[in-house]
Protein backbone atom coordinates (compact mmCIF):
# COMPACT_ATOMS: atom_id res chain seq x y z
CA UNK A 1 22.29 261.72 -56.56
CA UNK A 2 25.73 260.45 -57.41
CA UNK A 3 25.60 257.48 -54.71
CA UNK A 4 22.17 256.35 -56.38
CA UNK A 5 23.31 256.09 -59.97
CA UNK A 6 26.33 254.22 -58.62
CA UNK A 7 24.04 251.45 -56.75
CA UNK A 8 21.59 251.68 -60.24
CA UNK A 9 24.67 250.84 -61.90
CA UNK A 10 25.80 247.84 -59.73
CA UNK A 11 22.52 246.47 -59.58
CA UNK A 12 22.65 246.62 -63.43
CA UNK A 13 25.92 244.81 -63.66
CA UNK A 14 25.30 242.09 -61.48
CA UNK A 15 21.77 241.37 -62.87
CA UNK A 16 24.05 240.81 -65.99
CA UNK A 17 27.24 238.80 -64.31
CA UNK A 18 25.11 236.30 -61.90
CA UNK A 19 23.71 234.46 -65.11
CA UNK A 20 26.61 234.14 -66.70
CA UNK A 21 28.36 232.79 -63.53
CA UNK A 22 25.79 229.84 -63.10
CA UNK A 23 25.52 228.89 -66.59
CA UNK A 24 29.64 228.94 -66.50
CA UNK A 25 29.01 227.02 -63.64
CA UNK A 26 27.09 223.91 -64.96
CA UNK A 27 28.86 224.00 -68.20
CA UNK A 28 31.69 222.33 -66.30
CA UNK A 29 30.11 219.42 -64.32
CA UNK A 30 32.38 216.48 -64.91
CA UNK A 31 29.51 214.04 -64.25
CA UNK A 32 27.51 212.49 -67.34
CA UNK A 33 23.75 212.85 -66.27
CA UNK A 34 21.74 210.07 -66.08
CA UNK A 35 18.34 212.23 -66.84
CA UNK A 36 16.72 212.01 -70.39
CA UNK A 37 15.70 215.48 -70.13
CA UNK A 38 19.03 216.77 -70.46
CA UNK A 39 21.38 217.16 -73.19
CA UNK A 40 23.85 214.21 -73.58
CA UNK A 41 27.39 214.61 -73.32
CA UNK A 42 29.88 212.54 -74.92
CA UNK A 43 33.18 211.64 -73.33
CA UNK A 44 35.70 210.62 -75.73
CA UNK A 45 38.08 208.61 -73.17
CA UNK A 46 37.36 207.82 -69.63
CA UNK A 47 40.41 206.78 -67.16
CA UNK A 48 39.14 203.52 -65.40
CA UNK A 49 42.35 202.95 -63.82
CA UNK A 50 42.45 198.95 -63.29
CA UNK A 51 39.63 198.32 -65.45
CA UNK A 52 40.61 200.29 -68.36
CA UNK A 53 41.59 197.05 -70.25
CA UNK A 54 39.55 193.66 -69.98
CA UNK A 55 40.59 190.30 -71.22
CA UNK A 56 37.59 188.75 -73.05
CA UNK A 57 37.76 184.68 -73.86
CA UNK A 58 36.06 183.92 -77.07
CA UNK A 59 34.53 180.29 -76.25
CA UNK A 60 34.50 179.58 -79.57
CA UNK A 61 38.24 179.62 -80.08
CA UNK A 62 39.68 179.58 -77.26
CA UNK A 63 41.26 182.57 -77.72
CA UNK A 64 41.81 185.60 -75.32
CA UNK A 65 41.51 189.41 -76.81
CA UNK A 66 42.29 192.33 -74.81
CA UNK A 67 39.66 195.18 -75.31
CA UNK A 68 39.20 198.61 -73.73
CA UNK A 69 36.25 198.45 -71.18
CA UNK A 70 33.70 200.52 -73.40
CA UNK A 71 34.83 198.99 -76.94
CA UNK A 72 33.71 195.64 -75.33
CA UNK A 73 30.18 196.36 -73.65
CA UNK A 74 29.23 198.11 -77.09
CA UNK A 75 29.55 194.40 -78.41
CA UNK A 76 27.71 193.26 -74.84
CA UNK A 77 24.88 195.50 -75.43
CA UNK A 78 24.68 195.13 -79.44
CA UNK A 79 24.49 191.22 -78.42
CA UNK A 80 22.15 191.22 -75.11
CA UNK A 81 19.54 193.47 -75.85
CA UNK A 82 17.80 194.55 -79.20
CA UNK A 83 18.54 197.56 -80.88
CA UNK A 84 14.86 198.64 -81.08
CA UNK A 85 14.54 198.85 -77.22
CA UNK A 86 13.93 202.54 -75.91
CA UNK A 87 17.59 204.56 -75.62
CA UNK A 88 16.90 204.42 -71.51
CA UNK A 89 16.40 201.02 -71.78
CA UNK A 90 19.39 200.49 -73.62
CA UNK A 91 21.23 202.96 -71.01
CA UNK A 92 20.33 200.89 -68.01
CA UNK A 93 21.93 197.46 -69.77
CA UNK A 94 25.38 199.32 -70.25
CA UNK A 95 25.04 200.33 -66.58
CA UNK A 96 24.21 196.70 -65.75
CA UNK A 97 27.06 195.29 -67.90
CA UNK A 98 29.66 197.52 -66.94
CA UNK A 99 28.68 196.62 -63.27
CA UNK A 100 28.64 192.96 -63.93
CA UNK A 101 31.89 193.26 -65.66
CA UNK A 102 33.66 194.79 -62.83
CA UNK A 103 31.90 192.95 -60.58
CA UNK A 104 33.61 189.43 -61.95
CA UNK A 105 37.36 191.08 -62.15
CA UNK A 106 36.94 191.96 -58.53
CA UNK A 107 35.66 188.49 -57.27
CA UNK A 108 37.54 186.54 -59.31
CA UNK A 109 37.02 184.70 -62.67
CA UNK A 110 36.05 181.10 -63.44
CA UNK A 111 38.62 181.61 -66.47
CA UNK A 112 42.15 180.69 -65.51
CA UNK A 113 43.67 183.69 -68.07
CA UNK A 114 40.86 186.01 -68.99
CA UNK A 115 38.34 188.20 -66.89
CA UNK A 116 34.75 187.36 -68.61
CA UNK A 117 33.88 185.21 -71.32
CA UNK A 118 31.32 185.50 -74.82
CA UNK A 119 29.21 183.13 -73.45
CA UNK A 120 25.80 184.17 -72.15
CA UNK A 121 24.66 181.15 -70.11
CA UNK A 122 28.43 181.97 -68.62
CA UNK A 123 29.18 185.24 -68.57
CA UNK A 124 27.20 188.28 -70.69
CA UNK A 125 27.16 187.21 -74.46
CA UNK A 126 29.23 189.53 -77.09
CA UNK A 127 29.76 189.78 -80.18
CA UNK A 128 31.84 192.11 -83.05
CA UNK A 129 30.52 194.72 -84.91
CA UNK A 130 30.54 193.25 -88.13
CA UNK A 131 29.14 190.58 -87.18
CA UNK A 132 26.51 192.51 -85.52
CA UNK A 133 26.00 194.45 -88.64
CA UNK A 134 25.57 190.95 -90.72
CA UNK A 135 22.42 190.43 -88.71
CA UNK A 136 20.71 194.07 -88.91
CA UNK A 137 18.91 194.79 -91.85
CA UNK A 138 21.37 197.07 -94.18
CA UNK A 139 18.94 200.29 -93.81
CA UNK A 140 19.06 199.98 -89.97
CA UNK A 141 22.99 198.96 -89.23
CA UNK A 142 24.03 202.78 -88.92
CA UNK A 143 21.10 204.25 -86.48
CA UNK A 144 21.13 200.73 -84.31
CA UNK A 145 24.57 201.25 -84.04
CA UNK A 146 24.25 204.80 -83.17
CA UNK A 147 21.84 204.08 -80.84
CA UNK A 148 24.45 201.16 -78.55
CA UNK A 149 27.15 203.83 -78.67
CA UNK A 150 25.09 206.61 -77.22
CA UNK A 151 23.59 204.33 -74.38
CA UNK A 152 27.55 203.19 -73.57
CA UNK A 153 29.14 206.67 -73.55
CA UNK A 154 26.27 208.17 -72.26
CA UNK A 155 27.06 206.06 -68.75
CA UNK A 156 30.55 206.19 -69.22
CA UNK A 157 32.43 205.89 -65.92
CA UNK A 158 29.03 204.89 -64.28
CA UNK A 159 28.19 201.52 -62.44
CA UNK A 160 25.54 200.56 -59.79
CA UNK A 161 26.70 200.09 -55.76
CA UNK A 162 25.30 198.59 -52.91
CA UNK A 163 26.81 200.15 -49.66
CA UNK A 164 30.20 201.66 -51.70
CA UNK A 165 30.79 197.67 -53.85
CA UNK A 166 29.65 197.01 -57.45
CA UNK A 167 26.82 194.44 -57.51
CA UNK A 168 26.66 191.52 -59.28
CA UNK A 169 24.30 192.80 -61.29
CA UNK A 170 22.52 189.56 -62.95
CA UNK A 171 19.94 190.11 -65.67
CA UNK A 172 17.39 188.40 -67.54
CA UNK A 173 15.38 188.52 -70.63
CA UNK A 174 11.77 188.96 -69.14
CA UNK A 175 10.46 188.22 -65.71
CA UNK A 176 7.19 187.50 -66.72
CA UNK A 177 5.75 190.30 -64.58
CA UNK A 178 7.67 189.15 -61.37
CA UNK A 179 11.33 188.76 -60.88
CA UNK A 180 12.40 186.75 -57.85
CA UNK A 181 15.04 186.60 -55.55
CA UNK A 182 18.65 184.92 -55.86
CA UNK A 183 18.13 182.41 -53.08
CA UNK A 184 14.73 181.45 -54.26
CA UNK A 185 16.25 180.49 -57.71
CA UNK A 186 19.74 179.08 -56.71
CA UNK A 187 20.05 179.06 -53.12
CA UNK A 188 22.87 180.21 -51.43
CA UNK A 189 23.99 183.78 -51.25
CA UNK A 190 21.76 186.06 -50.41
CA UNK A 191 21.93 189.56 -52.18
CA UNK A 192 19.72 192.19 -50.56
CA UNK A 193 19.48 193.90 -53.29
CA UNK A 194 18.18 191.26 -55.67
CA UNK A 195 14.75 191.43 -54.26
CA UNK A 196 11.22 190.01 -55.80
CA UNK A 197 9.80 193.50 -57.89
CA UNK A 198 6.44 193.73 -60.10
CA UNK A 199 6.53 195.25 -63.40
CA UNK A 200 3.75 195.85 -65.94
CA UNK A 201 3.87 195.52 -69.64
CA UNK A 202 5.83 192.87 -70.14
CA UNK A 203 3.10 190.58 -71.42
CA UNK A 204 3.27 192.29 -74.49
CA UNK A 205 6.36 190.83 -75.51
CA UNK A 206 6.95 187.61 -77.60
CA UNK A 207 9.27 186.94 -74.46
CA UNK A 208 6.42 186.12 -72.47
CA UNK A 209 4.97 183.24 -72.92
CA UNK A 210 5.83 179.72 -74.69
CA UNK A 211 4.46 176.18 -74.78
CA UNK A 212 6.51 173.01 -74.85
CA UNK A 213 3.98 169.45 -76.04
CA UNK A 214 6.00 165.87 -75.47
CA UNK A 215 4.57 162.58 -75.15
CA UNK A 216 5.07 160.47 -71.63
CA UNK A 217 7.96 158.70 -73.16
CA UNK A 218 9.74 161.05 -74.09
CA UNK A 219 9.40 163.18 -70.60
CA UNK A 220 10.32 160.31 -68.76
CA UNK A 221 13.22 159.61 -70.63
CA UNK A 222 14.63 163.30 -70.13
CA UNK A 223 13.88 162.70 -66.29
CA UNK A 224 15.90 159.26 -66.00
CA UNK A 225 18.65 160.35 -67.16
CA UNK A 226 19.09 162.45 -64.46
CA UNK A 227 17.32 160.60 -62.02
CA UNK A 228 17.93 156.62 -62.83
CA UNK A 229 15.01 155.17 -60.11
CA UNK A 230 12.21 157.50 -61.21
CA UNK A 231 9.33 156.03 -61.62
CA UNK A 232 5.52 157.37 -62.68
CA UNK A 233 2.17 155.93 -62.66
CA UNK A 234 -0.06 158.21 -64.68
CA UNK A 235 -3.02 156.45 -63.72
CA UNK A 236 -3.10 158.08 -60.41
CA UNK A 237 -4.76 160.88 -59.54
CA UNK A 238 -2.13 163.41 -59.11
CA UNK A 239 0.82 161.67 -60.50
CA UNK A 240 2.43 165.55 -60.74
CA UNK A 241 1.97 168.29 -57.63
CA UNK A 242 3.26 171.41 -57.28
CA UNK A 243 4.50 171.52 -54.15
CA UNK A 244 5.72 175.40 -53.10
CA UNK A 245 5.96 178.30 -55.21
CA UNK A 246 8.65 181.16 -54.97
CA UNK A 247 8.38 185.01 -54.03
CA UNK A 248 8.49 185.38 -57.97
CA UNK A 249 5.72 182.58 -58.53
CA UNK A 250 8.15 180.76 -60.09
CA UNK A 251 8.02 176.85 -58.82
CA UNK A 252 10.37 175.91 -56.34
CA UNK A 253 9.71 172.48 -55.45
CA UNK A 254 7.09 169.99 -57.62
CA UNK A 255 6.73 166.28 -56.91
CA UNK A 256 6.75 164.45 -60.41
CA UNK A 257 6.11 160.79 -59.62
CA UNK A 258 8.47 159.46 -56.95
CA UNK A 259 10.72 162.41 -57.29
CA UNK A 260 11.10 165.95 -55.65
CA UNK A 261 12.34 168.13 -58.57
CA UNK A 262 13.19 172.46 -58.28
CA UNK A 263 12.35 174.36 -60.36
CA UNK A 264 14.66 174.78 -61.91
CA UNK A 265 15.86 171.52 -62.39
CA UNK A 266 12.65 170.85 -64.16
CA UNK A 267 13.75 173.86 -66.67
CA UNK A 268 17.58 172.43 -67.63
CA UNK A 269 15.62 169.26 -67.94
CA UNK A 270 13.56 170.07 -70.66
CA UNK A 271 14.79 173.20 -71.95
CA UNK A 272 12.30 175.77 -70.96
CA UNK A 273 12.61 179.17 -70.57
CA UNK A 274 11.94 179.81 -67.24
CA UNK A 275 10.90 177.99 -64.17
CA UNK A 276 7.43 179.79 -64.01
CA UNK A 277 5.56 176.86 -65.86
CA UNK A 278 2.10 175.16 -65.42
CA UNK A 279 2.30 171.57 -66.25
CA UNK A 280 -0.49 169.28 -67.51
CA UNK A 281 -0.98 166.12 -69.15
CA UNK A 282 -3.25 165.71 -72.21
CA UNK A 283 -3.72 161.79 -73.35
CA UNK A 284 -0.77 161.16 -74.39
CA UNK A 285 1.59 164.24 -74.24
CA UNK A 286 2.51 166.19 -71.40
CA UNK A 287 2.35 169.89 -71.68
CA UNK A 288 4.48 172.96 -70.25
CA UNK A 289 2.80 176.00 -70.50
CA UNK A 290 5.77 178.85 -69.66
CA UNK A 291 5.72 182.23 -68.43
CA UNK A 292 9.31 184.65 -68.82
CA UNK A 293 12.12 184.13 -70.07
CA UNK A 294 15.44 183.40 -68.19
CA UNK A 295 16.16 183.18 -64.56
CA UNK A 296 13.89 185.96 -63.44
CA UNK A 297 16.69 187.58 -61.19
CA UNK A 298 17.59 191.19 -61.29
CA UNK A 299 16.41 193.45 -64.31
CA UNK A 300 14.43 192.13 -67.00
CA UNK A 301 15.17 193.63 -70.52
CA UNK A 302 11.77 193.79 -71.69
CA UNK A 303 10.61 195.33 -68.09
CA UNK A 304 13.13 197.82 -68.53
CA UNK A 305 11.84 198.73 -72.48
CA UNK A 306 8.59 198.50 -70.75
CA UNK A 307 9.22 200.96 -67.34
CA UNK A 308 10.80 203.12 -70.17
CA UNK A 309 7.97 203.29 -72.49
CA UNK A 310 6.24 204.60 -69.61
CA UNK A 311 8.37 207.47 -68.98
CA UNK A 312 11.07 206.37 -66.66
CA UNK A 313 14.36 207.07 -67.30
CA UNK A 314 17.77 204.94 -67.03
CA UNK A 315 18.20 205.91 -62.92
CA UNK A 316 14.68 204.90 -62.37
CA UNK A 317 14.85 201.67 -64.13
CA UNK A 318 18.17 200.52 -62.35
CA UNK A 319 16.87 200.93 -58.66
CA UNK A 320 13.80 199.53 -59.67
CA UNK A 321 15.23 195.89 -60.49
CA UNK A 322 17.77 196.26 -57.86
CA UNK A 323 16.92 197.93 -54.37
CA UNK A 324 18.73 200.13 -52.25
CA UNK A 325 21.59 200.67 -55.25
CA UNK A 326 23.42 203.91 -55.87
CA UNK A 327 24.71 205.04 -59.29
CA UNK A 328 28.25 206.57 -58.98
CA UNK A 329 31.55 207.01 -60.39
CA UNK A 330 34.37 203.89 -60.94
CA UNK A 331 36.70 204.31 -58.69
């Protein structure tokens, strides 16, 4: 009887110890999760070892400022994507900036004494926090703000890998459904994991779509001055052809007169906002009709408010934009 209340007993005890040891347990992961189900954990300092400080050239200036790592993508963030965006939305650009930062102190900076610049068609754009604060409306300057911090320290330590390296993790402002590949925008170097992706909802951004009307004069003017022998008959019957299309449907080669433009060319040209553009001419004007925003590679921002609207969470947005990546720890 005595040996039975002694294995009651020691039943009872460890139905009472073995929860206590696995909550113990997961109360001490060092590891900020990535899931929005789970509660968020703040990290006050994070040791980045090299990349702890970053030297950021203000264009404007001239100036360089040192900043800690964090303290700079909160004014990378606060600058690159609106406030308004969904938290995991806003988790996946810190990932993405942090990444991209590294990514440029590893390979090497354009800028002879500085690391990155404020300069988005450059580097990633940035900007202060009272200056940030100048251009929120006074009643939502404290919860925007609250809302940049959380997505940064929320990642902390974080950035995206392909086999074991950071990636250079470019970003755009909408893809217009498609995003394309680097080689089909630029040429070049190919990244494998800056592949062509779909994602839906981003047509219900202002980001999506924009028109561009100029008469004949003035669109052959733009042309010559890059192009000094071009020449155009309008009169013919098609005096413009698209010639091939990329993976993204953006266009990739169009014949405009007696030139072969890209793309892209076509877009620093005239200014538009992305090479994914129908092109017609009405009497007197010619008219771009324009689909996205940006260069269409890697994540789009309004994809990622949209694949977040929908449920997904900051992991799931990252290796949907960029394939075959891993989310892990600085080293």
């Amino acid at each position: 009887m005595r040996r039975v209340f002694i294995y009651i007993l020691c039943l009872v005890l460890l139905c009472f110890l073995l929860p206590i040891l696995f909550t113990k347990r997961d109360t001490i992961k060092d590891v900020v999760s990535l899931d929005k189900n789970e509660p968020e954990k703040k990290i006050e300092q994070y040791d980045y070892g090299k990349y702890n400080k970053i030297k950021l050239l203000h264009t404007a200036t001239g100036k360089v400022e040192e900043l800690d790592l964090d303290t700079y993508l909160l004014g990378v963030v606060s600058s690159e994507m609106p406030a308004d965006f969904e938290e995991e939305a806003l988790k996946a650009q810190s990932l993405v900036a942090r990444t991209y930062t590294i990514y440029k102190i590893i390979n090497g900076s354009k800028h002879e004494n500085a690391d990155i610049c404020d300069d988005s068609n450059c580097c990633q754009a940035w900007i202060t926090k009272e200056d940030r604060f100048k251009r929120w409306d006074e009643d939502k300057r404290e919860n925007n703000w609250s809302k940049i911090e959380n997505a940064v320290n929320s990642t902390k330590g974080k950035i995206i890998t392909y086999e074991g390296k950071p990636i250079n993790a470019f970003f755009h402002s909408n893809s217009g459904g498609t995003t394309d590949t680097a080689t089909a925008v630029w040429g070049g170097t190919n990244y494998p994991y800056l592949q062509a992706v779909q994602t839906s909802g981003e047509d219900t951004y202002q980001q999506y779509s924009s028109e561009l009307s100029i008469s004949k004069e003035e669109f052959i003017s733009k042309i010559k001055k890059f192009h000094k022998d071009f020449e155009i008959d309008f009169k013919e019957k098609n005096p413009i052809q698209i010639l091939e299309y990329t993976d993204g449907n953006r266009i990739k080669t169009i014949k405009i007169g007696n030139v072969n433009l890209s793309g892209v060319e076509v877009r620093n040209i005239f200014s538009l906002k992305s090479a994914r553009f129908e092109i017609n001419i009405e009497n007197d004007n010619i008219k771009f009709s324009v689909v996205g925003y940006g260069h269409g590679v890697g994540m789009s921002q309004t994809g990622a408010d949209s694949l977040a609207k929908q449920g997904q969470n900051c992991e799931e947005i990252i290796k949907h934009f960029y394939s075959g990546v891993e989310i892990v720890d600085v080293m």
